[in-house]
C-alpha atoms as a PDB file:
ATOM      1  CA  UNK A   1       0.000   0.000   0.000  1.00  0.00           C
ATOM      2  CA  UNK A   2       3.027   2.162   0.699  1.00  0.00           C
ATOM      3  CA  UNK A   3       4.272   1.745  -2.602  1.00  0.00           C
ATOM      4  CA  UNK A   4       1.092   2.296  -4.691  1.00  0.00           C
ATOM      5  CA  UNK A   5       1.070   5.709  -2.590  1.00  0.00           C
ATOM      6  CA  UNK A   6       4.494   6.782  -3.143  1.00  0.00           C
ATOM      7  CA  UNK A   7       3.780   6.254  -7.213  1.00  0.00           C
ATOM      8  CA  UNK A   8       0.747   8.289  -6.815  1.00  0.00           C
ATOM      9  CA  UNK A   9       2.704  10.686  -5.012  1.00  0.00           C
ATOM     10  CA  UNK A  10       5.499  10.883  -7.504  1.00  0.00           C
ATOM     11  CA  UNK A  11       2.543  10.992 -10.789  1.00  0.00           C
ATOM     12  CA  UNK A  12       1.008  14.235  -9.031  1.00  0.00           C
ATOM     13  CA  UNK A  13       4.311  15.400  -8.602  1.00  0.00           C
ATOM     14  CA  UNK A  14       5.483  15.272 -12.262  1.00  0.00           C
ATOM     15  CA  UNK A  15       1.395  16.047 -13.285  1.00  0.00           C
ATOM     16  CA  UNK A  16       2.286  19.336 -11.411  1.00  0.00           C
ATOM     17  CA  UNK A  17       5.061  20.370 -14.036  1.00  0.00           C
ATOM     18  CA  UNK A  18       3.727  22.273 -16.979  1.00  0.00           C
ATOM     19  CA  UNK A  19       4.802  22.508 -20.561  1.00  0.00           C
ATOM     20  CA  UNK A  20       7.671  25.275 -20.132  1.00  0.00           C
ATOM     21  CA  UNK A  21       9.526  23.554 -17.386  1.00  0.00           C
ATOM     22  CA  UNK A  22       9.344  20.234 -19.396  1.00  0.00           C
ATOM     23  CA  UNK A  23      10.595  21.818 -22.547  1.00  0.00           C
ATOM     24  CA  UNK A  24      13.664  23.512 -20.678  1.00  0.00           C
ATOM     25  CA  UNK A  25      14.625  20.154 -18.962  1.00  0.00           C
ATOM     26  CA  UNK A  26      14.569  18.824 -22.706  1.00  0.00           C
ATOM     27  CA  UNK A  27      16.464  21.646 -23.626  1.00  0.00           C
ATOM     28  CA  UNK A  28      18.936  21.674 -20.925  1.00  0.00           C
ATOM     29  CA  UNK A  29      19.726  17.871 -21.588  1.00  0.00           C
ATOM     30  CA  UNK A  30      20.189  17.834 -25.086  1.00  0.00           C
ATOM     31  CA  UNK A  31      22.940  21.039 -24.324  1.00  0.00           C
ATOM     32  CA  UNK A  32      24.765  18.227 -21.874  1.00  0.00           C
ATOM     33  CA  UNK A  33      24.659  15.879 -24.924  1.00  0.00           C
ATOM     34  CA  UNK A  34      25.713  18.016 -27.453  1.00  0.00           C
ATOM     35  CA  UNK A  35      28.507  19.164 -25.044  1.00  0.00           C
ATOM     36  CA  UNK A  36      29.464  15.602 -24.488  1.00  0.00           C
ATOM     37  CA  UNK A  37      29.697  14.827 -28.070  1.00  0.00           C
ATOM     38  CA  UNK A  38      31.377  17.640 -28.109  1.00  0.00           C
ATOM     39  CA  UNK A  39      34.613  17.041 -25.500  1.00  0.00           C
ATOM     40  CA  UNK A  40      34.712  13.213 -26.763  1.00  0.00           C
ATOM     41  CA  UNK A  41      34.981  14.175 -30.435  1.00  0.00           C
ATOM     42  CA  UNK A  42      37.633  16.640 -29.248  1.00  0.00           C
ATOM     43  CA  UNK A  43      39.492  13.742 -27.136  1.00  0.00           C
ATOM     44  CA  UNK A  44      39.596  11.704 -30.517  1.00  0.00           C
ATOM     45  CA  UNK A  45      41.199  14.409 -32.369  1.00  0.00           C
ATOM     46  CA  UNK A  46      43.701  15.052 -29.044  1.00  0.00           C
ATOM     47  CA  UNK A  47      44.436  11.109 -28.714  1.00  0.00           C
ATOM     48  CA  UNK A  48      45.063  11.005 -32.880  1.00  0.00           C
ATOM     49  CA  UNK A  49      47.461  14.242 -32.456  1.00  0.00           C
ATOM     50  CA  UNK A  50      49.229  12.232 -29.950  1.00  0.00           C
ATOM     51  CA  UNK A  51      49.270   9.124 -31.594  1.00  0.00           C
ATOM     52  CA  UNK A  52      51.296  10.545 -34.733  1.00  0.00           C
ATOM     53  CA  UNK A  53      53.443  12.636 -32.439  1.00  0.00           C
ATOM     54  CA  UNK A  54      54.881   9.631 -31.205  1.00  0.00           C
ATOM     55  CA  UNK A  55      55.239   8.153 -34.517  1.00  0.00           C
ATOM     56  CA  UNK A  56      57.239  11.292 -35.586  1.00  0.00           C
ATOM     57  CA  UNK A  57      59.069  11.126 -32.419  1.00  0.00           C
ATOM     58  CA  UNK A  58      60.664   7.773 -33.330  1.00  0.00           C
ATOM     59  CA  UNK A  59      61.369   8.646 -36.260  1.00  0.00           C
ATOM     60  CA  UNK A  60      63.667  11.186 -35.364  1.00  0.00           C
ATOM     61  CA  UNK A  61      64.814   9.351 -32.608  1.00  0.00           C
ATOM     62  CA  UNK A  62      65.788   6.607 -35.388  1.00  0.00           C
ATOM     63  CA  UNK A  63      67.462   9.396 -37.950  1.00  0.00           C
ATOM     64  CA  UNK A  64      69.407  10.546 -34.976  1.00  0.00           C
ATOM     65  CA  UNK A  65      70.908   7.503 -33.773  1.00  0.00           C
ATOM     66  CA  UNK A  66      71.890   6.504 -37.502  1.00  0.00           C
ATOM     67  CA  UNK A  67      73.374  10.041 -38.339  1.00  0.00           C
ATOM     68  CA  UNK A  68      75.243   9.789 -34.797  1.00  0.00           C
ATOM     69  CA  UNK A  69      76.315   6.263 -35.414  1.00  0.00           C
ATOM     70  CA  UNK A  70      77.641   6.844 -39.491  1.00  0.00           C
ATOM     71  CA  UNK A  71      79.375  10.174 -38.029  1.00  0.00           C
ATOM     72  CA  UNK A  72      81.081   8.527 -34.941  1.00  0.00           C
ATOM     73  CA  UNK A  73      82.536   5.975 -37.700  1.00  0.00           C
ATOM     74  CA  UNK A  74      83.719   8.567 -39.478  1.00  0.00           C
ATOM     75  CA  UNK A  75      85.489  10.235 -37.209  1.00  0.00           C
ATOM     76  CA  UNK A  76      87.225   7.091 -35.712  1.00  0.00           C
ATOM     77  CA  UNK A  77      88.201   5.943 -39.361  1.00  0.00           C
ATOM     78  CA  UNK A  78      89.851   9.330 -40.225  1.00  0.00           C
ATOM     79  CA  UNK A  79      91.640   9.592 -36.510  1.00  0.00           C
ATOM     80  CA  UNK A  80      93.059   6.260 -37.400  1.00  0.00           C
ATOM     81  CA  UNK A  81      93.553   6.290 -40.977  1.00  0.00           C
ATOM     82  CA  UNK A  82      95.141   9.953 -40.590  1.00  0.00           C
ATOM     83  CA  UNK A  83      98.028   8.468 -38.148  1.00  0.00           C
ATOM     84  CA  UNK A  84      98.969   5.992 -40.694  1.00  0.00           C
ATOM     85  CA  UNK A  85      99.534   8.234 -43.144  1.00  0.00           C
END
């Protein structure tokens, strides 16, 4: 019996909104959905930014060792091939 009143309760409580506070609740919650879609579209693009940053990163990191690498060689081979001569 409790229950059924509490339901009753709760119907004459929404009964007692009218049309214009319906419409901004509708309004307000598709504003937090749009703003949702909104910040999670712009965490793709941030997470896809950050994705080929690291990609270029390694890259670099890769052209760096090999250019440091091929240069130390050089100089060691010209230290010791300038003493024999």
């Amino acid at each position: 019996m409790v229950y059924v009143e509490a339901v009753k309760e709760k119907q004459q409580h929404i009964a007692s909104y009218d049309k214009s506070d319906i419409s901004v609740i509708i309004s307000y919650i598709e504003r937090c959905q749009e703003s949702k879609r909104s910040r999670e579209q712009q965490e793709k693009i941030t997470n896809q930014w950050r994705y080929v940053a690291s990609v270029v990163d390694r890259c670099l990191l890769v052209i760096f060792i090999i250019l440091n690498l091929a240069f130390t060689h050089v100089m060691i081979l010209r230290a010791v091939l300038g003493k024999d001569e």
